[in-house]
Protein backbone atom coordinates (compact mmCIF):
# COMPACT_ATOMS: atom_id res chain seq x y z
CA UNK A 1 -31.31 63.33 -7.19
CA UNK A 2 -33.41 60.40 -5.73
CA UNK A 3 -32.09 58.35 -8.68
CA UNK A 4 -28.69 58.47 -7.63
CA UNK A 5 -29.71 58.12 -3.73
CA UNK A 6 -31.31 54.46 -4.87
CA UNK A 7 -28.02 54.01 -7.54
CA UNK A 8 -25.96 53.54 -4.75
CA UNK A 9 -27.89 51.93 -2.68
CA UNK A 10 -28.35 49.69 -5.18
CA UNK A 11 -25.00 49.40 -6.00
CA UNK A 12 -23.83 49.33 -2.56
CA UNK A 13 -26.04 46.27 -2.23
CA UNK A 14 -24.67 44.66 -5.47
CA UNK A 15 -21.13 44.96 -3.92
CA UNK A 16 -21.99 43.34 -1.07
CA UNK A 17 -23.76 40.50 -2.23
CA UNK A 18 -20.53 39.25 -3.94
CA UNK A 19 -18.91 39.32 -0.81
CA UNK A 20 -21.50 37.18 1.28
CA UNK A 21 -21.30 34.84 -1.27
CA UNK A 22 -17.60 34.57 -0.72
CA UNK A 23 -17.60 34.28 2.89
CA UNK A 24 -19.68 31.14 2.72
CA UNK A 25 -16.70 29.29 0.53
CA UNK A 26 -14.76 29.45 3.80
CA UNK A 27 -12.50 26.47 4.30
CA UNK A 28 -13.35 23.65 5.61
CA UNK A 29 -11.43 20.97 6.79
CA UNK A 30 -12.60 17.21 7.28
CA UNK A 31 -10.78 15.52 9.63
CA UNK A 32 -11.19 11.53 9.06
CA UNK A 33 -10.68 8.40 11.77
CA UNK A 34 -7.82 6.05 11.33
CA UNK A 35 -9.12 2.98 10.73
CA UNK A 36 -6.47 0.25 11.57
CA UNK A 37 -6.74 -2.83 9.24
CA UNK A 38 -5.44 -6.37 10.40
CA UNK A 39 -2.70 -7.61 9.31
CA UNK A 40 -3.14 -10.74 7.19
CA UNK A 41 -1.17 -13.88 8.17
CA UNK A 42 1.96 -14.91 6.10
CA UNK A 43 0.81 -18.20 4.19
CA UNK A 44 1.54 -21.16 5.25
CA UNK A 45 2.86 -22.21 2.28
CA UNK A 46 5.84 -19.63 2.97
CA UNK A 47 6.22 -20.73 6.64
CA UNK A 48 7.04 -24.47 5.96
CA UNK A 49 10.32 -25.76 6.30
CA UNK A 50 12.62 -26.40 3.04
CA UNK A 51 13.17 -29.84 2.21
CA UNK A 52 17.10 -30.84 2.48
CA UNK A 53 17.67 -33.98 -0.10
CA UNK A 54 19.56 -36.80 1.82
CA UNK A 55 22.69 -37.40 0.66
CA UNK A 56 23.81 -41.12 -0.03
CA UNK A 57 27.06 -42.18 1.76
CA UNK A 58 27.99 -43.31 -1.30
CA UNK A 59 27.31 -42.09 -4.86
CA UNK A 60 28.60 -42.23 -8.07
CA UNK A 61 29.16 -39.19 -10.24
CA UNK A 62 25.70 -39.57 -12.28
CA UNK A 63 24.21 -39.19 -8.72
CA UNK A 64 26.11 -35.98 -7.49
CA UNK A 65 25.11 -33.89 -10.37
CA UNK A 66 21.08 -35.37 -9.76
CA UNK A 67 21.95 -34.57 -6.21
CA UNK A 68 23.11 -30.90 -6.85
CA UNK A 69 20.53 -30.38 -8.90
CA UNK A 70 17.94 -31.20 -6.54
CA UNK A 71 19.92 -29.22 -4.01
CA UNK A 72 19.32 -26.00 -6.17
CA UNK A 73 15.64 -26.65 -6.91
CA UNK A 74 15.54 -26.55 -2.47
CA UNK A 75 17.20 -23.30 -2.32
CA UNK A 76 15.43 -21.85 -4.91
CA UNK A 77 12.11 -22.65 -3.57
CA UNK A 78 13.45 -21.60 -0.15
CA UNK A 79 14.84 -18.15 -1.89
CA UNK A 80 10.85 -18.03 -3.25
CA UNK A 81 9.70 -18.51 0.22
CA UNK A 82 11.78 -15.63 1.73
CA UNK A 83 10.95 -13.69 -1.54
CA UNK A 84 7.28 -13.80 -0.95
CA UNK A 85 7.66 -13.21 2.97
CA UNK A 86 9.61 -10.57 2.11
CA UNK A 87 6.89 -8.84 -0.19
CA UNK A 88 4.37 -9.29 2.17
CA UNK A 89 6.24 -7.60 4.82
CA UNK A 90 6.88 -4.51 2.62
CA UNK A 91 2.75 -4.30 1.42
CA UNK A 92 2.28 -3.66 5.51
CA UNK A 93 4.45 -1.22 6.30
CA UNK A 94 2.63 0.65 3.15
């Protein structure tokens, strides 16, 4: 009879062992600062003004088409500057 008295005490103890054990995996929660980065500056590079060719009062064919070429290089470079403003603006609001 003392055998089972201690078997259940013993068992009893074994059950609630388990239990402890669980009770100390409670959750936790870490709760973390917001650390606020600066902002880099836009380049310069994307903040200068676009170059406008001059255009000659007068010109002969040969020199439009060299003149509307050029023209196109300028707003494609300006295009590239907005382009890259542009990009940086959307890697902030990130």
């Amino acid at each position: 009879m003392k055998s089972r008295s201690i078997w259940r005490q013993t068992s009893a103890l074994l059950l609630l062992y388990p239990l402890m054990l669980l009770s100390g995996c409670a959750k936790t929660q870490t709760e973390y600062e917001t650390v606020k980065v600066p902002s880099l500056p836009i380049p310069a590079s994307l903040l200068a003004d676009c170059v406008i060719p001059d255009v000659p009062e007068v010109m002969t064919y040969a020199d439009s088409i060299v003149l509307n070429l050029t023209m196109q290089g300028a707003l494609e470079d300006c295009n590239n500057q907005i382009d890259g403003i542009r990009h940086i603006e959307e890697a902030r609001q990130k």
